[in-house]
Protein backbone atom coordinates (compact mmCIF):
# COMPACT_ATOMS: atom_id res chain seq x y z
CA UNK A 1 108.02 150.44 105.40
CA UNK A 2 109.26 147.44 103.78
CA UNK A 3 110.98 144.52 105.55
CA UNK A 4 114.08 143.07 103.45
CA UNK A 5 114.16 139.12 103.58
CA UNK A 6 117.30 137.25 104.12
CA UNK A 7 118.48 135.33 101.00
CA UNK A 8 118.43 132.32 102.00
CA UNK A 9 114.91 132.71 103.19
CA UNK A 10 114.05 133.95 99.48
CA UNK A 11 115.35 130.94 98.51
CA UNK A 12 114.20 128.29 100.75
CA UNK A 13 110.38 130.24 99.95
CA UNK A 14 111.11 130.01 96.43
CA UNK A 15 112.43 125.97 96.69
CA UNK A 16 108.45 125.39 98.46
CA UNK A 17 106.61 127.04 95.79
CA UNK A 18 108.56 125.25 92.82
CA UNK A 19 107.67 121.70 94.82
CA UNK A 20 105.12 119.10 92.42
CA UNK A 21 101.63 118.79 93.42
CA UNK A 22 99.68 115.85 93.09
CA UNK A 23 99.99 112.44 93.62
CA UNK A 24 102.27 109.79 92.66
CA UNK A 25 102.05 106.34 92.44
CA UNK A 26 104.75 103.72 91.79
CA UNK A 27 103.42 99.31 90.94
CA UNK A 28 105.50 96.37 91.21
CA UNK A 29 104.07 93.34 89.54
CA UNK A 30 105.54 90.50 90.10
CA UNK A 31 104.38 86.85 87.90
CA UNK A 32 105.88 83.74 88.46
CA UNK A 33 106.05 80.64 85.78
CA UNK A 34 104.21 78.74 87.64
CA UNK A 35 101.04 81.45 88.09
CA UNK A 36 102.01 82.94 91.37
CA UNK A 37 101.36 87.00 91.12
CA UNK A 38 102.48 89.36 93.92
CA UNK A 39 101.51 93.08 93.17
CA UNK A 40 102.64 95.46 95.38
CA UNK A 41 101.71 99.43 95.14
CA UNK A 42 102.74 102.80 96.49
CA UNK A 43 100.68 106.04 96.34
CA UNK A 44 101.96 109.20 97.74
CA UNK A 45 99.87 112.64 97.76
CA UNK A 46 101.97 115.99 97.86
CA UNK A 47 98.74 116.93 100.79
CA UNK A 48 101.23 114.45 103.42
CA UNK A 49 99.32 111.35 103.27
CA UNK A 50 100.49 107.85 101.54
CA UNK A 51 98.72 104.03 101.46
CA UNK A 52 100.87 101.00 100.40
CA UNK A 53 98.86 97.91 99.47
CA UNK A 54 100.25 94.39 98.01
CA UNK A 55 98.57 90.74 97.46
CA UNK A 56 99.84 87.18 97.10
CA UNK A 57 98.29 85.42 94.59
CA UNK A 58 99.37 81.77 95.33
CA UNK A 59 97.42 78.56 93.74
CA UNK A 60 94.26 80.40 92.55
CA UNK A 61 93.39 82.15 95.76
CA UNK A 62 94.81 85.53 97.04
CA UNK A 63 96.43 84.16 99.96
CA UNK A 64 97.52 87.47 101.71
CA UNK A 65 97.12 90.93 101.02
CA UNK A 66 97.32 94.20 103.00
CA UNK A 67 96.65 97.93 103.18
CA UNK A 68 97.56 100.69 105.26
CA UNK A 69 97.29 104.63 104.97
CA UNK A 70 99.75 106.76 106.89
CA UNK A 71 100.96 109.88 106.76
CA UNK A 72 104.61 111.34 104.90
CA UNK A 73 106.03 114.72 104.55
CA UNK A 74 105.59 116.46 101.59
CA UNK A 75 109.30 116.32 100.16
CA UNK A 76 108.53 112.50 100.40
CA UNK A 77 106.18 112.56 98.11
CA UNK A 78 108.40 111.80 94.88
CA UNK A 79 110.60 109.19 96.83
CA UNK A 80 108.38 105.34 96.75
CA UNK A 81 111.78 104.10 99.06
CA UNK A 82 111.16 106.94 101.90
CA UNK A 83 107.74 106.57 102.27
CA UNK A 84 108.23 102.72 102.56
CA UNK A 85 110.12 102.91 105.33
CA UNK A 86 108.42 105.49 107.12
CA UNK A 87 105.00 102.79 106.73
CA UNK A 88 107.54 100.04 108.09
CA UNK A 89 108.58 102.12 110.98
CA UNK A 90 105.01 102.88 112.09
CA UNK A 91 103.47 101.23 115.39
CA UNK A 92 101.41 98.58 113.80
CA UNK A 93 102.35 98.12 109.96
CA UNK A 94 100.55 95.44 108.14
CA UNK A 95 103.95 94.50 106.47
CA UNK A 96 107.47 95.95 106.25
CA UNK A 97 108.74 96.80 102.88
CA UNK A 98 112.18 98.18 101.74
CA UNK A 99 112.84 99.31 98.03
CA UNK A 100 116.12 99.38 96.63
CA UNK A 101 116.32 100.92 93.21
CA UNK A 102 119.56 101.19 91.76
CA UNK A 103 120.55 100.71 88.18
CA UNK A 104 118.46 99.35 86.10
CA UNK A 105 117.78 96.56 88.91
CA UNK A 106 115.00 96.11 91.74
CA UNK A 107 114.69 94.78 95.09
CA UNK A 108 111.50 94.93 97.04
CA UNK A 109 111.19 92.93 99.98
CA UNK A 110 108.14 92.40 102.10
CA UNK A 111 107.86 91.02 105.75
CA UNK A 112 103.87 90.25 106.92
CA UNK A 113 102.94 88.78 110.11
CA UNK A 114 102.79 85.52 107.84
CA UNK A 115 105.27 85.43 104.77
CA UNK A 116 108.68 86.74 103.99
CA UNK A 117 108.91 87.47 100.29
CA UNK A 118 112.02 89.42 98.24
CA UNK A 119 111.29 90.33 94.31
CA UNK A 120 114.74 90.46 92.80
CA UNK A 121 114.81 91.67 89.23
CA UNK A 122 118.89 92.16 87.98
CA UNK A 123 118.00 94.45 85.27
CA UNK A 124 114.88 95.82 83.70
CA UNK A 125 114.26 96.93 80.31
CA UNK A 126 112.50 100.59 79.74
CA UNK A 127 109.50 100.20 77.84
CA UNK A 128 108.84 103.90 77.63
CA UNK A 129 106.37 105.82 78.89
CA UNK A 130 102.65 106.79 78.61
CA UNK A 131 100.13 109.73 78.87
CA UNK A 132 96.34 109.95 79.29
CA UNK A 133 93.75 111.92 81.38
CA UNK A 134 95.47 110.73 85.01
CA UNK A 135 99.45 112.11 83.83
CA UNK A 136 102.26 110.23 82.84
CA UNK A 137 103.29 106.33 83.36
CA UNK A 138 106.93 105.05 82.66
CA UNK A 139 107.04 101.43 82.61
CA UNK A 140 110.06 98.94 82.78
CA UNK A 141 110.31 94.62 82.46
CA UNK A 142 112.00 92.29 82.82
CA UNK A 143 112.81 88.55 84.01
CA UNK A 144 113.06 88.59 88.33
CA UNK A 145 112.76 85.79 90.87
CA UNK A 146 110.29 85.61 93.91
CA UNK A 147 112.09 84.19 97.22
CA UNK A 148 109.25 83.15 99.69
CA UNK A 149 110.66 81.55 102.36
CA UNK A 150 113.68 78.71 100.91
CA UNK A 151 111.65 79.04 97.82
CA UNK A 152 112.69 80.78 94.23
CA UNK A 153 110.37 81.06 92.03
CA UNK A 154 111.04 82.63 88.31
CA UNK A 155 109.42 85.12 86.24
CA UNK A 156 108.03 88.23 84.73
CA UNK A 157 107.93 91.76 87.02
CA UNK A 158 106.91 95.09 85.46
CA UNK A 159 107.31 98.42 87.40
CA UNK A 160 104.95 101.26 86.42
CA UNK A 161 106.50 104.97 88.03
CA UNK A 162 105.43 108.27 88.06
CA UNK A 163 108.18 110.80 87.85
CA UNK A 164 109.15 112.44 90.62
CA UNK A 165 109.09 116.08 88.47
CA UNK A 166 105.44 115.08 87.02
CA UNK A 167 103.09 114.33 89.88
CA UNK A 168 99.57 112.44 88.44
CA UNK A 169 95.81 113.91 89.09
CA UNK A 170 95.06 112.55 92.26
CA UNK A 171 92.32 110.51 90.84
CA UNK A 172 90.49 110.99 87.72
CA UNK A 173 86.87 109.70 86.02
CA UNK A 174 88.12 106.62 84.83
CA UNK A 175 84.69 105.00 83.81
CA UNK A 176 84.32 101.49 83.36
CA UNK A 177 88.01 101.03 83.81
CA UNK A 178 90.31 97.95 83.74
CA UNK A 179 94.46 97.85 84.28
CA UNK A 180 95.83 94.47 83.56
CA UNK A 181 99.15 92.98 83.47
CA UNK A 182 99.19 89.51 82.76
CA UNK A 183 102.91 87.12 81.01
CA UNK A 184 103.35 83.94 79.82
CA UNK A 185 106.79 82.16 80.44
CA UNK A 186 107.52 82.40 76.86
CA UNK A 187 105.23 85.20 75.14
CA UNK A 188 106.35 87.45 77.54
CA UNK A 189 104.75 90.20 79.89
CA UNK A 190 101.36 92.15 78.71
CA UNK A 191 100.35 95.67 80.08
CA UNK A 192 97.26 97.09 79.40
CA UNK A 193 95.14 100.13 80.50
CA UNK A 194 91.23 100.25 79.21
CA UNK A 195 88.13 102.08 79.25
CA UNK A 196 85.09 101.88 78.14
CA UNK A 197 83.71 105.44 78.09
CA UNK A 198 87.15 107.32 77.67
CA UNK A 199 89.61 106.28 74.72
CA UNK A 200 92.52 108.20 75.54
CA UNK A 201 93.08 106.00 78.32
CA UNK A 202 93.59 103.20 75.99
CA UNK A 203 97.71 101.57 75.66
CA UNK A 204 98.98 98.32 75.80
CA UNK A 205 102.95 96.89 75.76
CA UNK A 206 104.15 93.75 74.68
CA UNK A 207 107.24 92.76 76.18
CA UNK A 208 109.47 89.84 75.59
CA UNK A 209 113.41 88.57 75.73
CA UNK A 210 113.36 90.11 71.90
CA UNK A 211 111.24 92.59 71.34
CA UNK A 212 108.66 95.63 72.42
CA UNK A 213 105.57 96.20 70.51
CA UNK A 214 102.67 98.81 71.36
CA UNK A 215 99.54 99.31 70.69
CA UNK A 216 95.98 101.62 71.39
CA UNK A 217 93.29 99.28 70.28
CA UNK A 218 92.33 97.00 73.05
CA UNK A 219 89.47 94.80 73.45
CA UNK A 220 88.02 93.54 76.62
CA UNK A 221 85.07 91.15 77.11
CA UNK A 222 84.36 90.21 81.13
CA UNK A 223 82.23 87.86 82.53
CA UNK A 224 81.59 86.31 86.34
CA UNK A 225 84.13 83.70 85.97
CA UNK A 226 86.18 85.10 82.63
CA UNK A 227 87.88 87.81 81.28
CA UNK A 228 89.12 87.97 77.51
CA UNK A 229 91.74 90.55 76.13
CA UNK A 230 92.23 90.84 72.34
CA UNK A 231 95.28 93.06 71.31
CA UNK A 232 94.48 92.73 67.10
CA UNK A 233 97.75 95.20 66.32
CA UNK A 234 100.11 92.60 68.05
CA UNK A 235 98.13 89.56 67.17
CA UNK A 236 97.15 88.41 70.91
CA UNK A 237 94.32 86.83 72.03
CA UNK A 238 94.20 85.40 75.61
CA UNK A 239 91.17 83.82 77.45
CA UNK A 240 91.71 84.24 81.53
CA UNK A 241 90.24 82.74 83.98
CA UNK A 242 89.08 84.93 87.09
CA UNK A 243 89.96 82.47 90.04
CA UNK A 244 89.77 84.67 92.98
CA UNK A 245 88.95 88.30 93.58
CA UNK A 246 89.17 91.14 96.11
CA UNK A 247 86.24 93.66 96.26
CA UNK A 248 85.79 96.98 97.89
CA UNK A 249 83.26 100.10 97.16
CA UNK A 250 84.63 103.50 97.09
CA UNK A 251 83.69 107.13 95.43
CA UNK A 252 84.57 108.61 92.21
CA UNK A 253 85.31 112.27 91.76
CA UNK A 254 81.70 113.44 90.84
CA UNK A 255 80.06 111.73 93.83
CA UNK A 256 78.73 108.19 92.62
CA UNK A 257 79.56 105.42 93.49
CA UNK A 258 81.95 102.69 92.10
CA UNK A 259 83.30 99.47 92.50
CA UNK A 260 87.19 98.47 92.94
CA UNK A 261 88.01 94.47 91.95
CA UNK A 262 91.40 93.40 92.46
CA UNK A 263 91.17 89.85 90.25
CA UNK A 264 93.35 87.11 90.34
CA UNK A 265 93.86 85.60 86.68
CA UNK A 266 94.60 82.18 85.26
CA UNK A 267 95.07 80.41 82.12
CA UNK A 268 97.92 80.38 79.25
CA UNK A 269 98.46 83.91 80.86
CA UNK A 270 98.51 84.24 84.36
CA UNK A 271 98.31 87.98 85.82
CA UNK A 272 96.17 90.42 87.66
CA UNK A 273 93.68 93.10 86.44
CA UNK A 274 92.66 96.08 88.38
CA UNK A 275 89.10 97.20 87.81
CA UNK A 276 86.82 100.21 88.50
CA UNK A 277 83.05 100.06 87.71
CA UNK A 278 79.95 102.27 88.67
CA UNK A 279 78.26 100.59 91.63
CA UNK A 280 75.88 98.94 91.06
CA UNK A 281 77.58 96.91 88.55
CA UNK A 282 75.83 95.82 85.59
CA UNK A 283 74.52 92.24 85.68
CA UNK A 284 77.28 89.61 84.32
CA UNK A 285 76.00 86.11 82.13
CA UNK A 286 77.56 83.61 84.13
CA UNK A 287 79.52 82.55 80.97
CA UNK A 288 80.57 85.70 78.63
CA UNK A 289 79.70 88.59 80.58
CA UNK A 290 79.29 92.01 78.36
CA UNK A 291 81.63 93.31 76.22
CA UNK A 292 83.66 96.49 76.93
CA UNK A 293 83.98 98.87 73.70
């Protein structure tokens, strides 16, 4: 005997199955003239569960920063703007955050116990979009301003976005992995993924008021106290100093473990780079460090 389903049944069954899996994961980065960096990220996993995490990156220290899992329906998954406010309606959240997305503009305001900060970028350019082992980034620029408090502050912000229809591995071997986005008030904003052991994570953007340039060959030498980025295609060369960093351990997808730096950059670019290494990490000279291929 078979049982006949309602329609609308067949189609709400068929709506679940056609849902993304995977994970998506949406970065403001937001850096002022004067060397002030506030980067703020989303994550959301199709599985239910989210984490939000954000820094301030004021006068070469990272002032305030936070981090919080919590859990999100599945259709929230795509949406960065619903799963903020669900994390800023939860008993307890280490800041409130609201996201307002439309146009080619950005608001992203954040309330912590200690600082109230609003990014505010009128319109940002599209600088395309990228593919390598972890899925597909699109990225956008632009000038924005940084309110904290009755101050305004000018600048660069870029916005890295999965799309909603094209979910990301949830996390990926990355090897000895660095993600940087650094600007200069003139020269403009600089994006850059890198890694040592796999090339086809390898892009960089150059964006400025006139022009967007691109490139695959990127060279990264890292020391204790200095990091230096070479982009020969585009003719850059910067030499950052690393004034203050954030450090936690974690797991890669095989089992070993590795090491997550959030660092806090200075110099004729000021920025932030994002790095994962195999723990224990390899020891550093004090004044070069080694040199990533």
């Amino acid at each position: 005997m078979r049982l006949a389903l309602p329609f609308g049944v067949l189609l709400l069954a068929g709506a679940a199955c056609s849902r993304p899996q995977g994970m998506w994961r949406d970065q403001y980065v937001f850096i002022a003239d004067d060397g002030t960096v506030v980067p703020v990220g989303v994550l959301r996993w199709s599985s239910g569960r989210a984490e939000a995490k954000g820094w301030l990156g004021e006068q070469g220290t990272w002032r305030t920063n936070f981090y919080r899992r919590f859990p999100i329906s599945h259709a929230g998954g795509p949406d960065a703007a619903r799963a903020l406010s669900i994390l800023s309606r939860s008993r307890g959240a280490p800041a409130r955050i609201s996201l307002d997305r439309q146009g080619a503009g950005a608001e992203l305001r954040l309330r912590t116990p200690t600082e109230l900060l609003t990014l505010n970028a009128d319109a940002l350019a599209p600088l395309g979009e990228t593919v390598d082992p972890e899925g597909t980034s699109v990225y956008l620029g632009g000038r924005a301003r940084l309110r904290i408090g009755s101050q305004t502050k000018d600048g660069w912000m870029l916005v890295e976005e999965t799309p909603p229809d094209r979910p990301r591995e949830a996390f990926t071997g990355y090897g000895d992995f660095v993600f940087l986005v650094v600007a200069h008030p003139e020269r403009g904003l600089v994006v850059a993924k890198h890694s040592a052991d796999r090339a086809d994570f390898d892009h960089a953007l150059l964006h400025g008021d006139d022009s967007d340039e691109r490139s695959s060959d990127i060279r990264v030498s890292r020391g204790h106290t200095s990091f230096q980025i070479a982009l020969p295609e585009l003719s850059l060369s910067t030499r950052l100093e690393i004034r203050d960093r954030e450090r936690t351990e974690g797991t890669a997808p095989d089992g070993t473990p590795v090491t997550y730096e959030a660092l806090l950059l200075g110099g004729d670019f000021a920025g932030v780079a994002f790095t994962i290494r195999p723990t224990p990490p390899t020891t550093l000279d004090p004044s070069e460090g080694e040199t990533l291929r």
